[in-house]
N, C-alpha and C. Protein backbone atom coordinates (compact mmCIF):
# COMPACT_ATOMS: atom_id res chain seq x y z
N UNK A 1 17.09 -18.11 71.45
CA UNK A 1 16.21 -18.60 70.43
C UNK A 1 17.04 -19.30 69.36
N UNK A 2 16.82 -20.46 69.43
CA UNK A 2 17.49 -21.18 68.04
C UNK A 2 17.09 -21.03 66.75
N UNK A 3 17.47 -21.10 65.85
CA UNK A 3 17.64 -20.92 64.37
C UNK A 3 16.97 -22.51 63.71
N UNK A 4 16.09 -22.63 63.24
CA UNK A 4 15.83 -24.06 62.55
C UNK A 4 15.61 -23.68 61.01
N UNK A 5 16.30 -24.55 60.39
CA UNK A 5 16.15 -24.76 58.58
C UNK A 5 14.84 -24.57 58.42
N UNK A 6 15.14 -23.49 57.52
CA UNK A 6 13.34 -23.55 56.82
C UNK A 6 12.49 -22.28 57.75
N UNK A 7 12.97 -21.82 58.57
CA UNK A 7 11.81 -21.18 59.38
C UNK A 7 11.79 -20.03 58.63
N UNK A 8 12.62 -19.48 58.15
CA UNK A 8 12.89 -17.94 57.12
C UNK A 8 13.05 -17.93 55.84
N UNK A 9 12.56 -19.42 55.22
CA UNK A 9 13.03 -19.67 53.89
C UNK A 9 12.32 -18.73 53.29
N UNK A 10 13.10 -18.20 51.99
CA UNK A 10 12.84 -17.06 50.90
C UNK A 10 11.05 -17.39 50.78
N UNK A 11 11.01 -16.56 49.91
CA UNK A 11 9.62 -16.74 49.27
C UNK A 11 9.77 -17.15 47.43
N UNK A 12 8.78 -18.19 47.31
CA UNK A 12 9.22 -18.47 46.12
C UNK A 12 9.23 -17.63 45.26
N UNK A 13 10.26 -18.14 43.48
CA UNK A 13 10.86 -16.75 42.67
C UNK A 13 9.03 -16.92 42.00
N UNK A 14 8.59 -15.36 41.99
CA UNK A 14 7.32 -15.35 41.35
C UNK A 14 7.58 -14.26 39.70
N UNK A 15 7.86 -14.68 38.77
CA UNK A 15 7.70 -14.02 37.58
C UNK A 15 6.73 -12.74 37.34
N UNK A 16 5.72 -12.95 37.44
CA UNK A 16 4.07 -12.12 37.60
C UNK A 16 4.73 -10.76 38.51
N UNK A 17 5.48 -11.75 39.67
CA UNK A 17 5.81 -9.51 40.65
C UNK A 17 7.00 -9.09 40.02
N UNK A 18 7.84 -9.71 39.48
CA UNK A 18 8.84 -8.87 38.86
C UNK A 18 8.66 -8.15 37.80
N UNK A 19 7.50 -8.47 36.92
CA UNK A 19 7.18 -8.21 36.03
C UNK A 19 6.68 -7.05 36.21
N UNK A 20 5.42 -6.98 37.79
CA UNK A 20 4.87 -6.35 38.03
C UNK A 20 5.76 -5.22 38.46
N UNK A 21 6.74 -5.21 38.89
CA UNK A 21 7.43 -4.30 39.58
C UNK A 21 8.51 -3.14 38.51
N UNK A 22 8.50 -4.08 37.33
CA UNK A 22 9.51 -3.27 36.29
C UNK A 22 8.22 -2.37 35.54
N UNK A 23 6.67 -2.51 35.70
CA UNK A 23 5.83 -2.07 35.13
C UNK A 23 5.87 -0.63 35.08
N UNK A 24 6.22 0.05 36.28
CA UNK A 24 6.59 1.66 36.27
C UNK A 24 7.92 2.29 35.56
N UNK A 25 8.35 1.05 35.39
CA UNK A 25 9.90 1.27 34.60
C UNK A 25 9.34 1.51 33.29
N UNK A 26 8.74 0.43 32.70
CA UNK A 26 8.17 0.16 30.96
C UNK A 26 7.55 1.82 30.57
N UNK A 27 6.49 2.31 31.72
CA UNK A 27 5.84 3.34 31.60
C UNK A 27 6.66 4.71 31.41
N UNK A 28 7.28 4.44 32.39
CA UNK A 28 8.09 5.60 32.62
C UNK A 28 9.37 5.77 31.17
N UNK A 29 10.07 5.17 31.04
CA UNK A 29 10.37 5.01 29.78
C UNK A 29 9.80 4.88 28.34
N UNK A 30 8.76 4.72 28.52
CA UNK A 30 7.65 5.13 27.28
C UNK A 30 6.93 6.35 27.19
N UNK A 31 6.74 6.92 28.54
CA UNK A 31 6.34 8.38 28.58
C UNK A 31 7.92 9.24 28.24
N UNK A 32 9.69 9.09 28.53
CA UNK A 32 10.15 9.67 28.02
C UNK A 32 10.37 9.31 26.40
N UNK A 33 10.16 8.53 25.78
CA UNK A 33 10.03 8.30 24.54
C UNK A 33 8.93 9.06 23.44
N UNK A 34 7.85 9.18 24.03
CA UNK A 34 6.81 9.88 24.12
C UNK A 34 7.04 11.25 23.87
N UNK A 35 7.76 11.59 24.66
CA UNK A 35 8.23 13.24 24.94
C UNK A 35 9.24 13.39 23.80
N UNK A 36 10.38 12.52 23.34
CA UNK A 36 11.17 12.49 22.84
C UNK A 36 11.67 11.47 22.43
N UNK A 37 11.17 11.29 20.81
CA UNK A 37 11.28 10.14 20.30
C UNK A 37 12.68 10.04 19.22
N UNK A 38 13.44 11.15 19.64
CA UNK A 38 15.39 10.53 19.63
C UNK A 38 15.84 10.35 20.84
N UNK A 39 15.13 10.61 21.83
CA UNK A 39 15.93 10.02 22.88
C UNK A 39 16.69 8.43 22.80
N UNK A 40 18.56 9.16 22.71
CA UNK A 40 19.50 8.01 23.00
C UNK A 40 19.04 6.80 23.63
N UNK A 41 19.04 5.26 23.25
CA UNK A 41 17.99 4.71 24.08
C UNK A 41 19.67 4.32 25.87
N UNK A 42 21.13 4.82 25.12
CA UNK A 42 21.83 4.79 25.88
C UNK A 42 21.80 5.82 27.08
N UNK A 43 21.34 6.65 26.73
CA UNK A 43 20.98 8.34 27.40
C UNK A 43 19.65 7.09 28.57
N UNK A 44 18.63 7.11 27.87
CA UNK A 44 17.43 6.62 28.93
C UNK A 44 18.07 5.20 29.87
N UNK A 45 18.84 4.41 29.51
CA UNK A 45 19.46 3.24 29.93
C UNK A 45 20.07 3.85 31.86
N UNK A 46 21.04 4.99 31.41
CA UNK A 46 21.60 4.93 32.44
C UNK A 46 20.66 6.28 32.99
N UNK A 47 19.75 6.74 32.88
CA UNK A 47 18.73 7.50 33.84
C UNK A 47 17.90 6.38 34.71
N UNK A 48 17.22 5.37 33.68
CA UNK A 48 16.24 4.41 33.99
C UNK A 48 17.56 3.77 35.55
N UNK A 49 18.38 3.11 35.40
CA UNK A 49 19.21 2.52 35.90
C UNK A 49 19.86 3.09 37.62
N UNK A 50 20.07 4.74 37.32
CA UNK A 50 20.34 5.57 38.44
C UNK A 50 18.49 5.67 39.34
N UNK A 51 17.52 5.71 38.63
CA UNK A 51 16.24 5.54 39.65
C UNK A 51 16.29 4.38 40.72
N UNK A 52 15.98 5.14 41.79
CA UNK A 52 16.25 3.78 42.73
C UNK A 52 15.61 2.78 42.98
N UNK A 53 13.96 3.20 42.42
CA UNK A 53 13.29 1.98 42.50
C UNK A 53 13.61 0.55 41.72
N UNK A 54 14.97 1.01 40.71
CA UNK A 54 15.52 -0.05 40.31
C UNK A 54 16.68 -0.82 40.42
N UNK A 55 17.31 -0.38 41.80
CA UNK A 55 18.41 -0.75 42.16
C UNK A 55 18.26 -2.45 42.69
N UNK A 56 17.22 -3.38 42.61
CA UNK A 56 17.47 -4.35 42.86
C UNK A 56 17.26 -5.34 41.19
N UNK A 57 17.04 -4.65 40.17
CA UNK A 57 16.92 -5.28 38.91
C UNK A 57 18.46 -5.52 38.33
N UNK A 58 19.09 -6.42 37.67
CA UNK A 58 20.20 -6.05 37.23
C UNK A 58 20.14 -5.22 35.50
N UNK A 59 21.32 -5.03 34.96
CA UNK A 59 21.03 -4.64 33.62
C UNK A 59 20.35 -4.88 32.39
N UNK A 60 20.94 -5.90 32.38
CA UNK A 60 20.06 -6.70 30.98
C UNK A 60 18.21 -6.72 31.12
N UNK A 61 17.84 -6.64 32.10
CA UNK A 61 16.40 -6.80 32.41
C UNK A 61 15.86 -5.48 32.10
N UNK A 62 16.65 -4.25 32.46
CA UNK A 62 16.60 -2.70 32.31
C UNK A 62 16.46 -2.46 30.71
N UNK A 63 17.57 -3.47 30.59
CA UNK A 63 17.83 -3.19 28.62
C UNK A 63 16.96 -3.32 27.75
N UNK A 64 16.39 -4.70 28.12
CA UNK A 64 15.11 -5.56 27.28
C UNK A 64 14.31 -4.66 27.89
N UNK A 65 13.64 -4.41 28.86
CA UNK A 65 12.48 -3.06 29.23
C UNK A 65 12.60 -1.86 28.13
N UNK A 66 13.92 -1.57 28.23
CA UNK A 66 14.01 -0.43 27.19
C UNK A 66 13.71 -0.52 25.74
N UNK A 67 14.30 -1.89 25.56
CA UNK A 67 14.16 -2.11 24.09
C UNK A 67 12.65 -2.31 23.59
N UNK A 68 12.14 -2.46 24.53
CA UNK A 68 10.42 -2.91 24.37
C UNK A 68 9.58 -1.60 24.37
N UNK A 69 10.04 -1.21 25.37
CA UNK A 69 9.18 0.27 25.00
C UNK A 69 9.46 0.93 24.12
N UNK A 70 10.74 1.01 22.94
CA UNK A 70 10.87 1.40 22.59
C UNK A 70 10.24 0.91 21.25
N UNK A 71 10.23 -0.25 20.60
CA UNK A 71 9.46 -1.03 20.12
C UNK A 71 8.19 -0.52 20.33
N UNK A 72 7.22 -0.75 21.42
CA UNK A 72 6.10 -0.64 21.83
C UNK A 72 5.78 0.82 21.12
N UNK A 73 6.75 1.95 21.04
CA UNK A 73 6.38 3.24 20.20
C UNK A 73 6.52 3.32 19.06
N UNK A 74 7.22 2.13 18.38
CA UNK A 74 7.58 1.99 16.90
C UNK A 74 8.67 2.70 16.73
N UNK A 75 9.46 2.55 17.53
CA UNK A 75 10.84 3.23 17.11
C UNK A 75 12.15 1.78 16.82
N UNK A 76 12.09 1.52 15.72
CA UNK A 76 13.60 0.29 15.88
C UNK A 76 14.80 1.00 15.89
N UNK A 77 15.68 0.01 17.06
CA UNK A 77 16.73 0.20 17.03
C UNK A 77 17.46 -0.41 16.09
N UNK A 78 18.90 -0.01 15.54
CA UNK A 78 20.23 -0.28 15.11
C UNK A 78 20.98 -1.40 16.13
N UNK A 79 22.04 -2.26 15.64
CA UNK A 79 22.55 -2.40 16.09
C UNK A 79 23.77 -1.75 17.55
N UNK A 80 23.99 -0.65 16.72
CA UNK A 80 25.28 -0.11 17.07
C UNK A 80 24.22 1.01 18.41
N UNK A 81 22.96 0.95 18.50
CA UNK A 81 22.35 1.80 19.32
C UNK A 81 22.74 0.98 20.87
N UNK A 82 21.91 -0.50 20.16
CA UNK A 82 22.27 -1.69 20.90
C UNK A 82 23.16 -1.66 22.15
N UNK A 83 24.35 -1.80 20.73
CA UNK A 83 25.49 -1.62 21.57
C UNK A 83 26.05 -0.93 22.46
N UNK A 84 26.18 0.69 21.99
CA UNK A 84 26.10 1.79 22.85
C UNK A 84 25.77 1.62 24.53
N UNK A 85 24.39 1.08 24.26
CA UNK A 85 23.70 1.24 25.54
C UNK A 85 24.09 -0.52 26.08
N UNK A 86 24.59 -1.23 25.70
CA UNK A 86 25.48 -2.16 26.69
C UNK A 86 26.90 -2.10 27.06
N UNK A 87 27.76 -1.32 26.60
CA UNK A 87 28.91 -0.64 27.19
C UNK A 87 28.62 0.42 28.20
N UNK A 88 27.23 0.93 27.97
CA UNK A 88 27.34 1.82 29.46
C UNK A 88 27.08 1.09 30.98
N UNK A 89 26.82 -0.51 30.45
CA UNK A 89 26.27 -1.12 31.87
C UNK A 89 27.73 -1.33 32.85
N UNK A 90 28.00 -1.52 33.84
CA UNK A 90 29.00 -1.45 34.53
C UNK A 90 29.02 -3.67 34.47
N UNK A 91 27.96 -3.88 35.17
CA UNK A 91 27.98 -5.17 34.96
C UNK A 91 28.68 -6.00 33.52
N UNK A 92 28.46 -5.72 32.24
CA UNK A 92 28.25 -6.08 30.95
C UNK A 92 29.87 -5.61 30.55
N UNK A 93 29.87 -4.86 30.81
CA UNK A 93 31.67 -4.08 29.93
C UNK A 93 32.26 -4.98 29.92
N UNK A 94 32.60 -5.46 30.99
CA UNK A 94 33.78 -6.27 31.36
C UNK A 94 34.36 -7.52 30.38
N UNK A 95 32.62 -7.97 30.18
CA UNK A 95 32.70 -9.66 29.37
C UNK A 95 33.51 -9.12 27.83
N UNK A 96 33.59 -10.10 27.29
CA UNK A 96 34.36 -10.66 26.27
C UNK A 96 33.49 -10.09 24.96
N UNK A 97 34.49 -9.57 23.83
CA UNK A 97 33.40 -9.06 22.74
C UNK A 97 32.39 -10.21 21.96
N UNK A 98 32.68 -11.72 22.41
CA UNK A 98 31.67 -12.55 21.59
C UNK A 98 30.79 -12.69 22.67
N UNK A 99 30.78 -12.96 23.92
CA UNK A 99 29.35 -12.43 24.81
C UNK A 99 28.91 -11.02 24.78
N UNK A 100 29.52 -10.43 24.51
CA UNK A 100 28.64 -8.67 24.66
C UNK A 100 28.09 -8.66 22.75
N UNK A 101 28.64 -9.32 21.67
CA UNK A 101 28.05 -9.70 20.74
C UNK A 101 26.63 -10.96 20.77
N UNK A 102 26.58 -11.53 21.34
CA UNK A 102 25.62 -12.33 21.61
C UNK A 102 24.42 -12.10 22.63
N UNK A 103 24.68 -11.23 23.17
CA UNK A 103 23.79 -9.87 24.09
C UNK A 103 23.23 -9.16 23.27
N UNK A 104 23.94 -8.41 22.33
CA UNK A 104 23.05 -7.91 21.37
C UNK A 104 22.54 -8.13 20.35
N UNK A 105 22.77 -9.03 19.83
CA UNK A 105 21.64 -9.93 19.26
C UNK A 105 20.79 -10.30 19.48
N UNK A 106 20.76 -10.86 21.37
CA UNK A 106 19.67 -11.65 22.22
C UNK A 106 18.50 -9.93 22.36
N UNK A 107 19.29 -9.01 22.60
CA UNK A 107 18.40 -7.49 22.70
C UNK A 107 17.73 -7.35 21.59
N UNK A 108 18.45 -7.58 20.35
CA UNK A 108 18.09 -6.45 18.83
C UNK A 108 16.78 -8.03 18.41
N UNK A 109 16.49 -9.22 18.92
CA UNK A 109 15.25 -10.19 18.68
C UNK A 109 14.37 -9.74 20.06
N UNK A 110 14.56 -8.79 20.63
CA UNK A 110 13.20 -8.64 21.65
C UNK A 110 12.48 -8.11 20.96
N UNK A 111 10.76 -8.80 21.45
CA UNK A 111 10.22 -8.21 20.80
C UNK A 111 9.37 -7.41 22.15
């Protein structure tokens, strides 16, 4: 059986299911907020992160989820909370302190 271009092409990128798919994430992280409204939002970062239904999201998408629900309960974060919880990403450490500064800035304007 031959192989022809196009016969397996992806499915287009749809916004609406990813959205849809981080939706148990938003919840689930708002019900532990809920429960416990000091919960570290660095503490929930790398729980949310070890669930496997989120092993195909990368970090930053996890982060802004977090930061929203957390928002969404009326809890604002600090900077330095921010931060915290982007040094625990394995992806994120690595970069340079004026991109991991410009990350949290791009986090601490989610609304």
């Amino acid at each position: 059986m031959a192989f022809t271009f196009g016969s397996e092409a992806p499915a287009p990128y749809n916004c609406r299911q990813v959205i849809s798919t981080l939706a148990p994430t938003i919840d689930h992280a708002a019900h532990r907020i809920t429960q416990n409204r000091n919960t570290r939002p660095s503490a929930l970062f790398r729980y949310v992160r070890g669930m496997r239904c989120n092993q195909c999201f990368g970090d930053y998408p996890l982060m802004a989820t977090i930061v929203r629900a957390y928002r969404a309960q009326g809890v604002m974060l600090n900077r330095g909370q921010i931060y915290r919880m982007v040094k625990q990403s394995d992806d994120l450490r690595p970069l340079p302190g004026r991109e991991i500064r410009h990350i949290v800035s791009a986090l601490e304007k989610t609304c």
